[in-house]
C-alpha atoms as a PDB file:
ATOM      1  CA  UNK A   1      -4.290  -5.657  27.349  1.00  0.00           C
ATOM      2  CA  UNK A   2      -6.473  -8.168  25.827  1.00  0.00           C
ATOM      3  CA  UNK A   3      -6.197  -8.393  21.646  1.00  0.00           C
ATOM      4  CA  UNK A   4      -9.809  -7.465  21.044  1.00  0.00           C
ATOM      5  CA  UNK A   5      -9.217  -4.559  23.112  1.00  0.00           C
ATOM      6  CA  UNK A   6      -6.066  -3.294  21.099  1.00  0.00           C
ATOM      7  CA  UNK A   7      -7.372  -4.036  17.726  1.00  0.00           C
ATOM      8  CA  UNK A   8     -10.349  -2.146  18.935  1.00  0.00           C
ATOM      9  CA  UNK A   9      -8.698   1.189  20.166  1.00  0.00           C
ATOM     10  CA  UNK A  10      -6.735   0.623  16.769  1.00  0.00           C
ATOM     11  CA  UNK A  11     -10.058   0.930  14.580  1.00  0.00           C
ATOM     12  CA  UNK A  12     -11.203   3.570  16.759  1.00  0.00           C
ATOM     13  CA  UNK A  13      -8.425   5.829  16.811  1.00  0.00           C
ATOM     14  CA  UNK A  14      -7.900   5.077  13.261  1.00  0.00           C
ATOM     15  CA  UNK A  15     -11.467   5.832  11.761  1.00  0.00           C
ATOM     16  CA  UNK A  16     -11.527   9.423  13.920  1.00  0.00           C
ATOM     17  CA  UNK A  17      -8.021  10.045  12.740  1.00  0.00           C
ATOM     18  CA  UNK A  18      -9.049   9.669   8.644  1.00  0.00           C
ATOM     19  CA  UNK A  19     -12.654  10.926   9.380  1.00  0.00           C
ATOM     20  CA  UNK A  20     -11.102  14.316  10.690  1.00  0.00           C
ATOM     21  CA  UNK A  21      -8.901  13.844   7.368  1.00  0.00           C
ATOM     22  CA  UNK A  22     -12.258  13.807   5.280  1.00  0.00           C
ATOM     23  CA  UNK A  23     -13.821  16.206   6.975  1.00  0.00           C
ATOM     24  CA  UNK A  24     -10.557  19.146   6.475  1.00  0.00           C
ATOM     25  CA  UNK A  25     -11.404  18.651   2.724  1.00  0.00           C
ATOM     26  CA  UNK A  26     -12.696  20.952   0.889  1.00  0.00           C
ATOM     27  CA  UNK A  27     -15.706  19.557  -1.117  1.00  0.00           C
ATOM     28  CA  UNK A  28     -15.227  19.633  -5.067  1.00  0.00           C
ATOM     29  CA  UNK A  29     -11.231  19.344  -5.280  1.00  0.00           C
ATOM     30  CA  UNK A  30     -10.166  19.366  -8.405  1.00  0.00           C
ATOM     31  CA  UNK A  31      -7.126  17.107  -7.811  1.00  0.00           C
ATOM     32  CA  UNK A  32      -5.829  15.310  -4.728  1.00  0.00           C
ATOM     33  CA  UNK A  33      -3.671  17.060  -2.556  1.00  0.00           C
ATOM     34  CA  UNK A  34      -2.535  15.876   0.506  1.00  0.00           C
ATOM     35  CA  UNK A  35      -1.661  19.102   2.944  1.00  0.00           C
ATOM     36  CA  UNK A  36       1.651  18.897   4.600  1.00  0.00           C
ATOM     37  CA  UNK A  37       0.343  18.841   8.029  1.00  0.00           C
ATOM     38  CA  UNK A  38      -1.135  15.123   7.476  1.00  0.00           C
ATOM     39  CA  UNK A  39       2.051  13.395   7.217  1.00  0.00           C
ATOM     40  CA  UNK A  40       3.498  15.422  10.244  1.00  0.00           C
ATOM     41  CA  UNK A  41       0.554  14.583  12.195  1.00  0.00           C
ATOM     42  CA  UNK A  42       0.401  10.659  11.060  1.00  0.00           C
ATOM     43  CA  UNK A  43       3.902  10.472  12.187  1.00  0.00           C
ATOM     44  CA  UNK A  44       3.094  12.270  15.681  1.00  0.00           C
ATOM     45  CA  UNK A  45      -0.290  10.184  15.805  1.00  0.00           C
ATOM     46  CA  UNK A  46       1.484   6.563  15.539  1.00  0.00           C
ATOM     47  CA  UNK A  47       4.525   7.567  17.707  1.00  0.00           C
ATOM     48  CA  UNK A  48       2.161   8.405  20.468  1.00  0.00           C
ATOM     49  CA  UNK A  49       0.298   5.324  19.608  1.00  0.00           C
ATOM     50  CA  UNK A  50       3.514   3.570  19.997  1.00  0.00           C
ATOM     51  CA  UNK A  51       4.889   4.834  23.319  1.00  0.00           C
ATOM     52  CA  UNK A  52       1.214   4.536  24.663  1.00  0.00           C
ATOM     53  CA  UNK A  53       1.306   1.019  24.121  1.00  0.00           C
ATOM     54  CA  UNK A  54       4.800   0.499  25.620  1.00  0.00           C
ATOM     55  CA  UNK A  55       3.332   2.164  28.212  1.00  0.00           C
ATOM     56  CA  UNK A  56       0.484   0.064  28.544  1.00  0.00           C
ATOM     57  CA  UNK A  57       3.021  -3.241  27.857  1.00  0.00           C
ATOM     58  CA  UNK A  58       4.588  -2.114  30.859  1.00  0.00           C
ATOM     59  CA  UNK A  59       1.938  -1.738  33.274  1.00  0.00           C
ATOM     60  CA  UNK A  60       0.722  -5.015  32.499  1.00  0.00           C
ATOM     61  CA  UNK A  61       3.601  -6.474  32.776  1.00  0.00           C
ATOM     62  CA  UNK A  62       4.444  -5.110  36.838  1.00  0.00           C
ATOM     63  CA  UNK A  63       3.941  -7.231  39.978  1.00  0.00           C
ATOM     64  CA  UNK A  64       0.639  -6.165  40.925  1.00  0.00           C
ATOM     65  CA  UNK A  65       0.343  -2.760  43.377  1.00  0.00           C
ATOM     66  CA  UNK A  66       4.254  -2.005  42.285  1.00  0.00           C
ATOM     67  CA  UNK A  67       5.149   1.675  41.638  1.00  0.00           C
ATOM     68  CA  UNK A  68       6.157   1.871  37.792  1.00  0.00           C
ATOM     69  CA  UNK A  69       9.339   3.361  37.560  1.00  0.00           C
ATOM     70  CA  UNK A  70      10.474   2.428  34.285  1.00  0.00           C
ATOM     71  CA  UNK A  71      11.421   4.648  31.138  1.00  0.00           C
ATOM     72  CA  UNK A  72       8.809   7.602  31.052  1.00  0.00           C
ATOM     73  CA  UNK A  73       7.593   6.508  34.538  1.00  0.00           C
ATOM     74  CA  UNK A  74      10.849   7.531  35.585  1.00  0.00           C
ATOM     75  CA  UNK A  75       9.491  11.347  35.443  1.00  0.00           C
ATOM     76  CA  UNK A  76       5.712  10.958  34.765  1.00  0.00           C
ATOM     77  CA  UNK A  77       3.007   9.733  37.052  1.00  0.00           C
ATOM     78  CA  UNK A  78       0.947   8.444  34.079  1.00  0.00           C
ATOM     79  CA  UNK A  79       2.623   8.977  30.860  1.00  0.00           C
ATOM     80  CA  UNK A  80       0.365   6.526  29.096  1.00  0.00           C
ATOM     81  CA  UNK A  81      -2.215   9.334  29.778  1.00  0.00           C
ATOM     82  CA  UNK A  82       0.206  12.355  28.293  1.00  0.00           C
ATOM     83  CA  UNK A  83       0.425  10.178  24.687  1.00  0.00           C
ATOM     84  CA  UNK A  84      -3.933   9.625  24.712  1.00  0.00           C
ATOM     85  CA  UNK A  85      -3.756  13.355  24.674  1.00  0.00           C
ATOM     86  CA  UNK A  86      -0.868  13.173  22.030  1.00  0.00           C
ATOM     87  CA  UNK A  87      -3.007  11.087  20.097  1.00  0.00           C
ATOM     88  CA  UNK A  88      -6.209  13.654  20.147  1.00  0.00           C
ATOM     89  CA  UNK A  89      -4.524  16.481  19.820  1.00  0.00           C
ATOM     90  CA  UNK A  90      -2.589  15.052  16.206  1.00  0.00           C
ATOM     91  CA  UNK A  91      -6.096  13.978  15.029  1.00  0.00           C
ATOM     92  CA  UNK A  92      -7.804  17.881  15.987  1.00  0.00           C
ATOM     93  CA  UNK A  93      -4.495  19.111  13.613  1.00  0.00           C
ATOM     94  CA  UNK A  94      -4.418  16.748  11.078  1.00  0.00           C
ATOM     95  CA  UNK A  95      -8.408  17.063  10.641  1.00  0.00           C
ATOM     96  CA  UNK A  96      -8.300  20.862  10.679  1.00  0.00           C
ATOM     97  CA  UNK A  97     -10.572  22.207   7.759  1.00  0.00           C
ATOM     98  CA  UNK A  98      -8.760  24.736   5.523  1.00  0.00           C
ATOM     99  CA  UNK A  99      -8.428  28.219   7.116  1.00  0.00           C
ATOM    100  CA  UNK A 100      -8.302  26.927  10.796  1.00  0.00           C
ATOM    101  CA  UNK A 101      -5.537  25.360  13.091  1.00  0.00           C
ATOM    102  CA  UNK A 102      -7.986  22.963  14.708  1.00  0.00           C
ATOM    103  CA  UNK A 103     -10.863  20.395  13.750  1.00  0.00           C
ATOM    104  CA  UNK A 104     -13.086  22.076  16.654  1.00  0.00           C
ATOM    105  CA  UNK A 105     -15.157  18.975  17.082  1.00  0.00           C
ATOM    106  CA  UNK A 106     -11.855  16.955  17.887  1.00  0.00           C
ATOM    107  CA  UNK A 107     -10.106  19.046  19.745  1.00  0.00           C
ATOM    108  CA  UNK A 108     -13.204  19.270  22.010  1.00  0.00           C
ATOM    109  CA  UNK A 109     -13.006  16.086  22.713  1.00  0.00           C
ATOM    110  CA  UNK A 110      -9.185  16.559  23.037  1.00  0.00           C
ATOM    111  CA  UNK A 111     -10.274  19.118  25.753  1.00  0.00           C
ATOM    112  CA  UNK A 112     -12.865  16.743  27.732  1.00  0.00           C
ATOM    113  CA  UNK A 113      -9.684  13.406  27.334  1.00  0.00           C
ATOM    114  CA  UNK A 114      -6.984  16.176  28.372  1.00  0.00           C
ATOM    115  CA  UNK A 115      -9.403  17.532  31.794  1.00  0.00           C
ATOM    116  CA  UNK A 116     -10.784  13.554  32.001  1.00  0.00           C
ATOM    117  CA  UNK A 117      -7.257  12.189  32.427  1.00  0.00           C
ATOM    118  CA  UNK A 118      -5.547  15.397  34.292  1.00  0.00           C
ATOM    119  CA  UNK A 119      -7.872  14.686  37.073  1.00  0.00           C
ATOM    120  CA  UNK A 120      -7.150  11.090  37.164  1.00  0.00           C
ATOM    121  CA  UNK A 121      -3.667  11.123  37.076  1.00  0.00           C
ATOM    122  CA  UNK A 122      -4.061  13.586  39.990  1.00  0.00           C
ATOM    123  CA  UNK A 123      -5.482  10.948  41.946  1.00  0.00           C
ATOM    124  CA  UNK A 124      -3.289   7.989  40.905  1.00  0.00           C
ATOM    125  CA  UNK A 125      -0.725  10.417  42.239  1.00  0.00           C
ATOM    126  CA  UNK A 126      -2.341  10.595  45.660  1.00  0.00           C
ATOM    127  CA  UNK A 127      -2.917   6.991  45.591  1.00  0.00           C
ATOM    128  CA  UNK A 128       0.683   6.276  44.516  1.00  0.00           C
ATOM    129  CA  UNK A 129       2.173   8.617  47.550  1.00  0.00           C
ATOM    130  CA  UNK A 130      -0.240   7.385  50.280  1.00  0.00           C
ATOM    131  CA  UNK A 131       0.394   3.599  49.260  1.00  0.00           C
ATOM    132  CA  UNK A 132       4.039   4.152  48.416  1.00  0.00           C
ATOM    133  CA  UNK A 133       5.240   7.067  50.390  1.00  0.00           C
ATOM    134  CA  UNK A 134       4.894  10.892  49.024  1.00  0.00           C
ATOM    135  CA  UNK A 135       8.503  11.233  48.562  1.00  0.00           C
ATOM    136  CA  UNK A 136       8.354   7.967  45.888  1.00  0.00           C
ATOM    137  CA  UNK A 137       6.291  10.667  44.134  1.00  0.00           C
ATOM    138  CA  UNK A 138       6.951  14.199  44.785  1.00  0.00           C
ATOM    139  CA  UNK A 139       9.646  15.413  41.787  1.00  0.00           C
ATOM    140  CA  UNK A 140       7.147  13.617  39.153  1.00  0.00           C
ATOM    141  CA  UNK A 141       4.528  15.500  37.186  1.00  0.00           C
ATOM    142  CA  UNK A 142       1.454  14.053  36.446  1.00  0.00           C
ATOM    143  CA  UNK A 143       0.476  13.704  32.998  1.00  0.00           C
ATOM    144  CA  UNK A 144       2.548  17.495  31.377  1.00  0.00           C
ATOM    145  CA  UNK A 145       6.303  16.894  31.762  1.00  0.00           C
ATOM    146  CA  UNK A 146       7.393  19.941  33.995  1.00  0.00           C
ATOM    147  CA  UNK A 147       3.858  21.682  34.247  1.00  0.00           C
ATOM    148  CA  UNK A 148       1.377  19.188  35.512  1.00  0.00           C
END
């Protein structure tokens, strides 16, 4: 992955992350108080961050047309894909205005990235068993450890 590119999904992901911060505030607060759920979150928003880019390290770093079965490739078609959804779901919590579970405008987009990449790692699982053989494949999910 190029530098640009990485510094780029860093701003991205960073300026959703504290906009959906901002926007869980309620206007006119006396005093500044961070709610618990934003350190939890952070900490679940950079891990995934993390293991997506070792993820991504990874891939790059294969033969080319090799079947990754390294660390969470071990188990998971496309567990770069399973910490992207990480990511938006941390961001729909962390951004969730007071009285609800969810920042609905995030966590709609959560929705579209989770159906967006569900769909492709179904077919990078096809793609993996026709070019590698099914069996290579068959005992690992595709993005949801044990369910999909």
């Amino acid at each position: 992955m190029r530098v640009t590119r990485l510094i780029g999904n860093v701003c991205s992901d960073t300026c959703i992350y504290v906009g959906a911060i901002l926007e869980s505030w309620e206007a006119g607060q006396a005093s500044f108080k961070l709610p618990a759920r934003i350190p939890l979150m952070a900490g679940l928003f950079f891990s995934a961050w993390i293991k997506q880019h070792e993820c991504h390290k990874y891939l790059a770093n294969l033969k080319k047309y090799t079947l990754p079965e390294e660390g969470y490739f071990e188990n998971i078609v496309c567990p770069h894909y399973m910490f992207e959804c990480i990511i938006y779901i941390s961001m729909a919590l962390a951004g969730a205005p007071p009285g609800f579970v969810f920042n609905r405008t995030i966590l709609m987009g959560a929705v579209f990235v989770i159906v967006n990449l569900g769909v492709t790692a179904d077919g990078t699982k096809r793609w993996y068993g026709e070019k590698f053989g099914v069996d290579k494949v068959a005992n690992k999910s595709r993005i949801i450890p044990f369910v999909y």
